[in-house]
PDB file of N, CA and C in Angstrom:
ATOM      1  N   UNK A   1      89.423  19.737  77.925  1.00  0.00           N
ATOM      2  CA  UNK A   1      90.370  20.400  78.801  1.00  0.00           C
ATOM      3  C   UNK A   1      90.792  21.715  78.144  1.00  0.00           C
ATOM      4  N   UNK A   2      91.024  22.730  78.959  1.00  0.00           N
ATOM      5  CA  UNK A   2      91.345  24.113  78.233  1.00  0.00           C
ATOM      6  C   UNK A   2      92.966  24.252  78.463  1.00  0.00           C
ATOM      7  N   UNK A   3      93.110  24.987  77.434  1.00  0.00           N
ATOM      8  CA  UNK A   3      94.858  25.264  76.817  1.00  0.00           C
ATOM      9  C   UNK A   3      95.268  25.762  78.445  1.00  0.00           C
ATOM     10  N   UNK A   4      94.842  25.973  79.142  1.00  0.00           N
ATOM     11  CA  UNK A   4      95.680  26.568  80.608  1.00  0.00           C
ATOM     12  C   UNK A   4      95.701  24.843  81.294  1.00  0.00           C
ATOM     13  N   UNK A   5      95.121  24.425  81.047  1.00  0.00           N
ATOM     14  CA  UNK A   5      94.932  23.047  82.219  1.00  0.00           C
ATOM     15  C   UNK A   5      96.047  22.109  81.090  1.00  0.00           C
ATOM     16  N   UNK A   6      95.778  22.339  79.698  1.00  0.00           N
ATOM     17  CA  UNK A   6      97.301  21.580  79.056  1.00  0.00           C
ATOM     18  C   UNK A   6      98.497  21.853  79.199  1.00  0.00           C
ATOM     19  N   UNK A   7      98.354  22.876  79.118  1.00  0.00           N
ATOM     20  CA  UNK A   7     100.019  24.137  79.572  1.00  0.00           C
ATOM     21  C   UNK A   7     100.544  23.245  81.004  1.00  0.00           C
ATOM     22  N   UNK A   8      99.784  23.241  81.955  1.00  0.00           N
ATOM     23  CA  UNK A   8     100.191  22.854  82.954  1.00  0.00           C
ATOM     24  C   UNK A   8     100.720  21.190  83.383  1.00  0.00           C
ATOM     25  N   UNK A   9      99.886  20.066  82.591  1.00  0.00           N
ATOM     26  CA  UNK A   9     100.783  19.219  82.722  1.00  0.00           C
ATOM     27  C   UNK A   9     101.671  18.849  81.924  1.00  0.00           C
ATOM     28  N   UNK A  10     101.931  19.724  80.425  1.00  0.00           N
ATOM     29  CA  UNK A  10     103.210  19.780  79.513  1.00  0.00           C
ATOM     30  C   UNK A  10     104.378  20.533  80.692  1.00  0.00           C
ATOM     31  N   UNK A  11     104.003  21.804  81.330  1.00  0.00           N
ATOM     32  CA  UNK A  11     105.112  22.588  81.908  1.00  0.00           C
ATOM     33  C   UNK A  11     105.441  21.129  83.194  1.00  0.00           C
ATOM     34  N   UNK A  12     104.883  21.102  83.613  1.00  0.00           N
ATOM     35  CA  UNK A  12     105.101  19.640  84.805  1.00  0.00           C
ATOM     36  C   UNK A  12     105.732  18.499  84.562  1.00  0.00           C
ATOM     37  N   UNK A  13     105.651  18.140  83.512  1.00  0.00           N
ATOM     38  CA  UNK A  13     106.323  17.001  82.635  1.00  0.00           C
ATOM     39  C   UNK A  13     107.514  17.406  81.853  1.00  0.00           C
ATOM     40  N   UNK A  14     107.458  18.295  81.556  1.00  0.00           N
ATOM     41  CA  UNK A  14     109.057  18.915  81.009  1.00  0.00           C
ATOM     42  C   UNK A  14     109.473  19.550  82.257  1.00  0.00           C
ATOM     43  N   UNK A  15     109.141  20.055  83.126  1.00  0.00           N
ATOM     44  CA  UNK A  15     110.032  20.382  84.427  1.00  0.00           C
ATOM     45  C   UNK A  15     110.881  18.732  84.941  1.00  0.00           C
ATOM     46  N   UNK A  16     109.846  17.914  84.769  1.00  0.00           N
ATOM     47  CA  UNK A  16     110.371  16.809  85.227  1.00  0.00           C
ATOM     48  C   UNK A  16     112.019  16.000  84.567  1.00  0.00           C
ATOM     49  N   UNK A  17     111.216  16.072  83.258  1.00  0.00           N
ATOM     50  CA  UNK A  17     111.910  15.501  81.832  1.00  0.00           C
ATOM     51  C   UNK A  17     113.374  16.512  82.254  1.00  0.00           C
ATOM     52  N   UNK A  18     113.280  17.428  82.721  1.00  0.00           N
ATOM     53  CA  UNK A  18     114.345  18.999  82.280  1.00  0.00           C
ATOM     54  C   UNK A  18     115.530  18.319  83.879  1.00  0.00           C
ATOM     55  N   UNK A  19     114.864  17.840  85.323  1.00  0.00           N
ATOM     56  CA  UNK A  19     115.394  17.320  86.502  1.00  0.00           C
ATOM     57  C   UNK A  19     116.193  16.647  85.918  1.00  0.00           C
ATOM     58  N   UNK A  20     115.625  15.297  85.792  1.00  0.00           N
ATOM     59  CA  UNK A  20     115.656  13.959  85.211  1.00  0.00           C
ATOM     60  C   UNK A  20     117.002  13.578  84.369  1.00  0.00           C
ATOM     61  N   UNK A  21     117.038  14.803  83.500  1.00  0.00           N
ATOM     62  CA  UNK A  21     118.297  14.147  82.567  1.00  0.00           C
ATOM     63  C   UNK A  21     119.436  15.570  82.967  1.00  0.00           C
ATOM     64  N   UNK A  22     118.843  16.552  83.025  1.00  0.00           N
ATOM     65  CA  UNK A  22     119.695  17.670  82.806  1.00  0.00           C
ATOM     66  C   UNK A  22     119.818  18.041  81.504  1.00  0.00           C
ATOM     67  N   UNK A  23     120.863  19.002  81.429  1.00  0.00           N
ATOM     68  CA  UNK A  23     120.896  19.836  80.471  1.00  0.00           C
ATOM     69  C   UNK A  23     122.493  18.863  79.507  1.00  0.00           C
ATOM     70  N   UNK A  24     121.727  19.673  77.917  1.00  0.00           N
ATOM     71  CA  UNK A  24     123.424  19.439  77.214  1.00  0.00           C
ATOM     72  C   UNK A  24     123.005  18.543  76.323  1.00  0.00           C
ATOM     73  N   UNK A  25     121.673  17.434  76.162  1.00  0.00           N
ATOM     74  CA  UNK A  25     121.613  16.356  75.363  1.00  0.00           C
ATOM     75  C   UNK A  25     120.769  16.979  74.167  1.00  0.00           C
ATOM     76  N   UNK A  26     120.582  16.438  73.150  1.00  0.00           N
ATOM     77  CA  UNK A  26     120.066  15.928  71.725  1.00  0.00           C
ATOM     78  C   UNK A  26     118.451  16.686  72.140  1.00  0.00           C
ATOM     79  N   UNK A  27     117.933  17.409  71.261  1.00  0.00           N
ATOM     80  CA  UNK A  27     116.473  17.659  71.607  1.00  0.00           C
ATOM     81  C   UNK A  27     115.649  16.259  71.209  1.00  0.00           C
ATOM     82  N   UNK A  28     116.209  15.262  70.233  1.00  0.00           N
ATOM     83  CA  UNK A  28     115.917  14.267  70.205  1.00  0.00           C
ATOM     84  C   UNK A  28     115.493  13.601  71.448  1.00  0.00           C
ATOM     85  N   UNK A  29     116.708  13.587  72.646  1.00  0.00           N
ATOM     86  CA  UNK A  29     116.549  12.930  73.847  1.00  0.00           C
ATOM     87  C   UNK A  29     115.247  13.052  74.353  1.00  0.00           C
ATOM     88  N   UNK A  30     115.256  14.610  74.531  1.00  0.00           N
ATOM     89  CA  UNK A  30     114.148  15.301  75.558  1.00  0.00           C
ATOM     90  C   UNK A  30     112.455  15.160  74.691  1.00  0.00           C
ATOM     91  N   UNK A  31     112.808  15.022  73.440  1.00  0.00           N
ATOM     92  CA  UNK A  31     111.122  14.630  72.833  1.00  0.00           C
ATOM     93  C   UNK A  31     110.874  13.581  73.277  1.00  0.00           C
ATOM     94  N   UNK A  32     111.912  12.433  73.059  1.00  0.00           N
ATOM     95  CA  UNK A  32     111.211  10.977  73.560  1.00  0.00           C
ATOM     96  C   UNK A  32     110.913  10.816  75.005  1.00  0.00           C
ATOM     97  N   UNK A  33     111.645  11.566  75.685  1.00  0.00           N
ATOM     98  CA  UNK A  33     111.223  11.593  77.214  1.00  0.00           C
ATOM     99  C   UNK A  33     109.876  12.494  77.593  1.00  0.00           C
ATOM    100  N   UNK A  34     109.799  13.850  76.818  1.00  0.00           N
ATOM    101  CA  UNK A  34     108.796  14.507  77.215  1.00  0.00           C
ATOM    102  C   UNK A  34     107.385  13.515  76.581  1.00  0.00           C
ATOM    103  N   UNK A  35     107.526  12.807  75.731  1.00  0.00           N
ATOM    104  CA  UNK A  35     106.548  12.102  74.774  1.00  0.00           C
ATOM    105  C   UNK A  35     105.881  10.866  75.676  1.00  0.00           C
ATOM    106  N   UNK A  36     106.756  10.441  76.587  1.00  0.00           N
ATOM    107  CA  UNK A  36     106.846   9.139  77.272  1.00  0.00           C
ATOM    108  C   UNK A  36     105.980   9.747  78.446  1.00  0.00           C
ATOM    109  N   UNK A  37     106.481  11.157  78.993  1.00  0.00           N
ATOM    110  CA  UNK A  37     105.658  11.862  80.595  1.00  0.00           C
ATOM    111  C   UNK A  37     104.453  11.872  80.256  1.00  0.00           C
ATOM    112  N   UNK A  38     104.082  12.437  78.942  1.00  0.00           N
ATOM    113  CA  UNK A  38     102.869  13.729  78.552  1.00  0.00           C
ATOM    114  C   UNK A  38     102.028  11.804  78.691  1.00  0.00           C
ATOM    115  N   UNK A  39     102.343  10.971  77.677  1.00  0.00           N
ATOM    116  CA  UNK A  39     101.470   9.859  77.882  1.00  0.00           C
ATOM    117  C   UNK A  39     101.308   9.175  79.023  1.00  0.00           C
ATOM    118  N   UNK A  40     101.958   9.215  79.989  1.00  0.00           N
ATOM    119  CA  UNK A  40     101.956   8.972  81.209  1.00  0.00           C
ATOM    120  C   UNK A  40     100.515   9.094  81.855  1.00  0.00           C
ATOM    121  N   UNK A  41     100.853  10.870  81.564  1.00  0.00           N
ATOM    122  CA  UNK A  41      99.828  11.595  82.382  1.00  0.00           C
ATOM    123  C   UNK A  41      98.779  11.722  81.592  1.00  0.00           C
ATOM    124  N   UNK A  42      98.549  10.973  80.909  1.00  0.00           N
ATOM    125  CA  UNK A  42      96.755  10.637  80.135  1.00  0.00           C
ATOM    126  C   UNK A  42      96.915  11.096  79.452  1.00  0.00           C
ATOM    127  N   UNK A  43      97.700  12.475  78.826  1.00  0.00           N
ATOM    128  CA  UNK A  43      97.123  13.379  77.663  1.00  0.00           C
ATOM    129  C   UNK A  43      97.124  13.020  76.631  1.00  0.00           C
ATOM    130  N   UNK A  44      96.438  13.073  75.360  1.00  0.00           N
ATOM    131  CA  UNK A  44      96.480  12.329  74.308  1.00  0.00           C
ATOM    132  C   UNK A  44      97.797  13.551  73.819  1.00  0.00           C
ATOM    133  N   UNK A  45      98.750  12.785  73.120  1.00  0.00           N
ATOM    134  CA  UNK A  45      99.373  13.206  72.066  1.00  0.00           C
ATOM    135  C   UNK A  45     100.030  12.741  71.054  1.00  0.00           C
ATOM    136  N   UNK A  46     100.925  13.341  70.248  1.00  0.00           N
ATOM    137  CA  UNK A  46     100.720  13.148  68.701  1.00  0.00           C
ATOM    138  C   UNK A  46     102.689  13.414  68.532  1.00  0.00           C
ATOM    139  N   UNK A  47     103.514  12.324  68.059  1.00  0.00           N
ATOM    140  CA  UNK A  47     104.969  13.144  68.204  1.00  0.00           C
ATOM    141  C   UNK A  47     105.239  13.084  66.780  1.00  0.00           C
ATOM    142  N   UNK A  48     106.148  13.981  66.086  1.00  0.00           N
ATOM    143  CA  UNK A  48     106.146  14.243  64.790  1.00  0.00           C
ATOM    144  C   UNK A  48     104.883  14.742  63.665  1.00  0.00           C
ATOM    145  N   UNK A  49     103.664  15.477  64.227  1.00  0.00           N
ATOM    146  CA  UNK A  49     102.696  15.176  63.850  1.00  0.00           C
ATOM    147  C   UNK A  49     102.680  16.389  62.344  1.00  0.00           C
ATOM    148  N   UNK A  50     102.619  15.874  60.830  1.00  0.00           N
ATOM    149  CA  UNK A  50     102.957  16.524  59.925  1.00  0.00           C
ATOM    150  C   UNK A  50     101.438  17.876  59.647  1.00  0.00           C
ATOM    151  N   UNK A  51     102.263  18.960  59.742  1.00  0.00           N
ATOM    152  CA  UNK A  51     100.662  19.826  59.223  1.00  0.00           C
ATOM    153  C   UNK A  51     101.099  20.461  58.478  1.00  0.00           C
ATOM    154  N   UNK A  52      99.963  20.564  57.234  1.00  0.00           N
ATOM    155  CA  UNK A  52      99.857  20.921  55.842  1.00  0.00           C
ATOM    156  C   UNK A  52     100.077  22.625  56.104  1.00  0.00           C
ATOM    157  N   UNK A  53     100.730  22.961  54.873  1.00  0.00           N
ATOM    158  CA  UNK A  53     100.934  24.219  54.526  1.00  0.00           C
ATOM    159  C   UNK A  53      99.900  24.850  54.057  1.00  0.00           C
ATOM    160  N   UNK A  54      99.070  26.231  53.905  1.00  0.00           N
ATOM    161  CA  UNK A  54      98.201  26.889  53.192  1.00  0.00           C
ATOM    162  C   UNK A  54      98.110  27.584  53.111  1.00  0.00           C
ATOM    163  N   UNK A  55      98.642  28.330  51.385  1.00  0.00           N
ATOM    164  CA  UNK A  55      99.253  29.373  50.970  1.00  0.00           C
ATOM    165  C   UNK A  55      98.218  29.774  49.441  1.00  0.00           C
ATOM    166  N   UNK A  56      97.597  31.042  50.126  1.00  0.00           N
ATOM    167  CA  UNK A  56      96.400  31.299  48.917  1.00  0.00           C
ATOM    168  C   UNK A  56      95.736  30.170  49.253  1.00  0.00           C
ATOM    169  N   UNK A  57      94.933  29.487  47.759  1.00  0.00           N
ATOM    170  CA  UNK A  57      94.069  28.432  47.863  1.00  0.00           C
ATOM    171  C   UNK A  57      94.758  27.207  47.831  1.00  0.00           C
ATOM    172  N   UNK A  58      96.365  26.912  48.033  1.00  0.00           N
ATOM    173  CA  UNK A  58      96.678  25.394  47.556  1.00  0.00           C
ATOM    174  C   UNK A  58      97.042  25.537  48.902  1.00  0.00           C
ATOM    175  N   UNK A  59      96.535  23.651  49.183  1.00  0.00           N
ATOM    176  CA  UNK A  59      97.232  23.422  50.051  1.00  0.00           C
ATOM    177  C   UNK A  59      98.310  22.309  49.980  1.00  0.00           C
ATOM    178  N   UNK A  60      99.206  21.962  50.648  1.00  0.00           N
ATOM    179  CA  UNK A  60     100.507  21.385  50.640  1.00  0.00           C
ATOM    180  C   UNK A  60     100.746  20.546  51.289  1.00  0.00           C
ATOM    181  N   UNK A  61     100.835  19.219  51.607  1.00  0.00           N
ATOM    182  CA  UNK A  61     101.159  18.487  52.530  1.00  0.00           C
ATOM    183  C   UNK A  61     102.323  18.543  53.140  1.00  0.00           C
ATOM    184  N   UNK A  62     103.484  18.877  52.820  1.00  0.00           N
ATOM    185  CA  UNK A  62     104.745  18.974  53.017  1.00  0.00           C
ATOM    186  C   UNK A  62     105.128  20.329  53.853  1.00  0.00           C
ATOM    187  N   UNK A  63     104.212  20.994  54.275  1.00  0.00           N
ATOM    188  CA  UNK A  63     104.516  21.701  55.071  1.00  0.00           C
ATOM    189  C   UNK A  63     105.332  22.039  56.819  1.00  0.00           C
ATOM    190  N   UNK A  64     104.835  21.460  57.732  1.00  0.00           N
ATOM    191  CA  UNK A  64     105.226  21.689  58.645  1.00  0.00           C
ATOM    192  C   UNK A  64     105.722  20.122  59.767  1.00  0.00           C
ATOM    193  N   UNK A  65     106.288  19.969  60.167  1.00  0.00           N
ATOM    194  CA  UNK A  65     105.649  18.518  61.477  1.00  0.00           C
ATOM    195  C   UNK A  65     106.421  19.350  62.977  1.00  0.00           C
ATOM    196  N   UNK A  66     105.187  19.050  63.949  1.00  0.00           N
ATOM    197  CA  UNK A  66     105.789  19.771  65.373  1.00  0.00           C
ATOM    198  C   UNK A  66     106.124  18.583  65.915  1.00  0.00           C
ATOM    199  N   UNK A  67     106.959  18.957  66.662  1.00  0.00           N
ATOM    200  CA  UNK A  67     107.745  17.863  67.412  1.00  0.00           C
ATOM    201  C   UNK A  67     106.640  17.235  68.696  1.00  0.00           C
ATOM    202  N   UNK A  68     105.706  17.760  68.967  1.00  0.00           N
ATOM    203  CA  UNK A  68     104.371  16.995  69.783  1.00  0.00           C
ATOM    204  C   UNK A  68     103.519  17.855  70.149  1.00  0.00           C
ATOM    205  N   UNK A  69     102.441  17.770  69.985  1.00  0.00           N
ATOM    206  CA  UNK A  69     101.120  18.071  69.426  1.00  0.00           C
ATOM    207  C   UNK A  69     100.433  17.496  70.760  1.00  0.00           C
ATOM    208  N   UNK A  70      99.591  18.685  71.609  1.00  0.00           N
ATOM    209  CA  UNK A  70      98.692  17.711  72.648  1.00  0.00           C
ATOM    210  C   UNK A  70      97.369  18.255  72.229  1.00  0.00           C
ATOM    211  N   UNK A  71      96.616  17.472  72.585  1.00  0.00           N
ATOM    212  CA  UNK A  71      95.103  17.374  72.649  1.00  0.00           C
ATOM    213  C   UNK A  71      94.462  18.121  71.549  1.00  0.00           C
ATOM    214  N   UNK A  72      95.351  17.963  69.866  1.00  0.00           N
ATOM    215  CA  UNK A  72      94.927  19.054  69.019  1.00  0.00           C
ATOM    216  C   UNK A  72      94.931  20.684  69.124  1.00  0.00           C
ATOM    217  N   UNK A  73      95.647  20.994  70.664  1.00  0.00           N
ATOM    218  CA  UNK A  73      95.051  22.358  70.549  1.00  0.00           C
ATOM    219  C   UNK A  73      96.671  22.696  71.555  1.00  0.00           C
ATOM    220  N   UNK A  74      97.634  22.256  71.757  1.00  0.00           N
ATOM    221  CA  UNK A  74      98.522  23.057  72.201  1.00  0.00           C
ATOM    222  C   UNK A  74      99.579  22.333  71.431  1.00  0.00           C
ATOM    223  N   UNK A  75     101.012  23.256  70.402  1.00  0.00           N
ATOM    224  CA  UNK A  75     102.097  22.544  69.672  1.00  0.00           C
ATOM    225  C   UNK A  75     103.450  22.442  70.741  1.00  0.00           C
ATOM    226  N   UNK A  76     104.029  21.526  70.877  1.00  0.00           N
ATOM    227  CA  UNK A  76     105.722  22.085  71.813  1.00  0.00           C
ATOM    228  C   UNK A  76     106.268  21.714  70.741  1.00  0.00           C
ATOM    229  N   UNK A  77     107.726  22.561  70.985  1.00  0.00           N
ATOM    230  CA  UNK A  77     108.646  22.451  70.223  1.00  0.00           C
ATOM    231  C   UNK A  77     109.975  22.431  70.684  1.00  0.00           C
ATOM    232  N   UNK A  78     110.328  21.402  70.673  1.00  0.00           N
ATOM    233  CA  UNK A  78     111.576  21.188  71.312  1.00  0.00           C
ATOM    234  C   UNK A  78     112.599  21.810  71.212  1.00  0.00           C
ATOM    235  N   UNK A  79     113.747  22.567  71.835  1.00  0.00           N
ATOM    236  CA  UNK A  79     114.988  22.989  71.334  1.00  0.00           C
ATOM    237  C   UNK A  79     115.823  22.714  72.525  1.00  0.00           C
ATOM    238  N   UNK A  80     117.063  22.265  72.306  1.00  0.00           N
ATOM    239  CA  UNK A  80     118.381  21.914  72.772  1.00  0.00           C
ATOM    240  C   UNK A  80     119.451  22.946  72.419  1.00  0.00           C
ATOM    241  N   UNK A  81     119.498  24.080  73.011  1.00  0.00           N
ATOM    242  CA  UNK A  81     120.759  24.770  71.888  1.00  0.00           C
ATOM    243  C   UNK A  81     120.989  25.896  73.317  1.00  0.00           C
ATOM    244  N   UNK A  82     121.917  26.829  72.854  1.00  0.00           N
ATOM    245  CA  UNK A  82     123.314  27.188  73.888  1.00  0.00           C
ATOM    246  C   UNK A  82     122.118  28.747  73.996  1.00  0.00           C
ATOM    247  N   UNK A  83     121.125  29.478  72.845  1.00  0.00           N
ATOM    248  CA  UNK A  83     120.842  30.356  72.929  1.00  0.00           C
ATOM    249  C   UNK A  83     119.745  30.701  71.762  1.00  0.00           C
ATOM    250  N   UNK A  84     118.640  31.169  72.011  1.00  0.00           N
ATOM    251  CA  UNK A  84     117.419  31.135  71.315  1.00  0.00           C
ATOM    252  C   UNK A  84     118.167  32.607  69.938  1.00  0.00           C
ATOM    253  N   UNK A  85     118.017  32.321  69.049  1.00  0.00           N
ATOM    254  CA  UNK A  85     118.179  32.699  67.794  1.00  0.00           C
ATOM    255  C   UNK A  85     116.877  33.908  67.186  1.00  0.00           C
ATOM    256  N   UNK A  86     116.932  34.343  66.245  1.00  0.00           N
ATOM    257  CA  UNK A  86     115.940  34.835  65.715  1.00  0.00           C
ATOM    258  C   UNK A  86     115.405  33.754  64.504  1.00  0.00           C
ATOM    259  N   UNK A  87     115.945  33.144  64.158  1.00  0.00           N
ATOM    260  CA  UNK A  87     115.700  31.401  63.519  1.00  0.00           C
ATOM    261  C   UNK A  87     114.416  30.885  64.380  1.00  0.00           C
ATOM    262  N   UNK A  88     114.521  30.603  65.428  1.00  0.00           N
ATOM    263  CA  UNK A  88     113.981  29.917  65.967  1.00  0.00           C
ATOM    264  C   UNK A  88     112.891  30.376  66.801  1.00  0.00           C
ATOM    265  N   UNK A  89     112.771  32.259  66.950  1.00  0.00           N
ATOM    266  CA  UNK A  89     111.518  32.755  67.082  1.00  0.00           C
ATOM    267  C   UNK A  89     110.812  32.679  65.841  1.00  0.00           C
ATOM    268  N   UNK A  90     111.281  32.957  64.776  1.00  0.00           N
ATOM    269  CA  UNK A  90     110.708  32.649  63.329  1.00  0.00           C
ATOM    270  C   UNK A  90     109.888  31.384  63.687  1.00  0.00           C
ATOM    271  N   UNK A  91     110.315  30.054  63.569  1.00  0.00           N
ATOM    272  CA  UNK A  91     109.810  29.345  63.595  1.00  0.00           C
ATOM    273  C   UNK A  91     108.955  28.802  64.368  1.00  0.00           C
ATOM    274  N   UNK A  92     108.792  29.264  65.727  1.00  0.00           N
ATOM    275  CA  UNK A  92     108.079  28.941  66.928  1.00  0.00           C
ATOM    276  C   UNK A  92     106.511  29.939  66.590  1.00  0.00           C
ATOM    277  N   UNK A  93     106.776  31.025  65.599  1.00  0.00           N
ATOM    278  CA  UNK A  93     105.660  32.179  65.534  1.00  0.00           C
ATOM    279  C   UNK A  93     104.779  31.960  64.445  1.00  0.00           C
ATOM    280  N   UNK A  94     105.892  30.776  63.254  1.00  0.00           N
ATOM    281  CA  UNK A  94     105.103  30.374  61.810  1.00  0.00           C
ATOM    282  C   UNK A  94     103.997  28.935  62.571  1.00  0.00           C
TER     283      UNK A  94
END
């Protein structure tokens, strides 16, 4: 499946997940719910899935974990908050 045909049932399933509960809760909430749709709808995915750091030649295990991981090839990242930060473009871009 290509990253446009994943995009689309992650955006469909978090539109849903986003109805469903509304706004204001725990990004906690909305992973386990978006985690629960995305498997629903067949897609394989991965929640907490840890990826290694690699900096020069070492690599690091302790590097990164995205909050759900589909089909190896698209990351989401959950956020719950009042207003997107420069924190959190940082981190959405690393």
């Amino acid at each position: 499946m290509t990253e446009n045909g994943i995009s689309k049932i992650i955006f469909d399933c978090a539109l849903k997940v986003h109805k469903g509960l509304g706004p204001g809760l725990l990004g906690s909430a909305y992973e386990e719910r978006l985690y629960h749709e995305l498997r629903n709808s067949n897609l394989p995915v991965q929640k907490q899935k840890s990826l290694p750091l690699l900096y020069e030649e070492v690599h690091l295990e302790v590097g990164y974990r995205v909050d759900i991981q589909a089909e190896d090839k698209v990351i989401i990242e959950i956020k719950s908050i009042e207003a997107l930060n420069d924190v959190h473009l940082a981190q959405v871009l690393t």
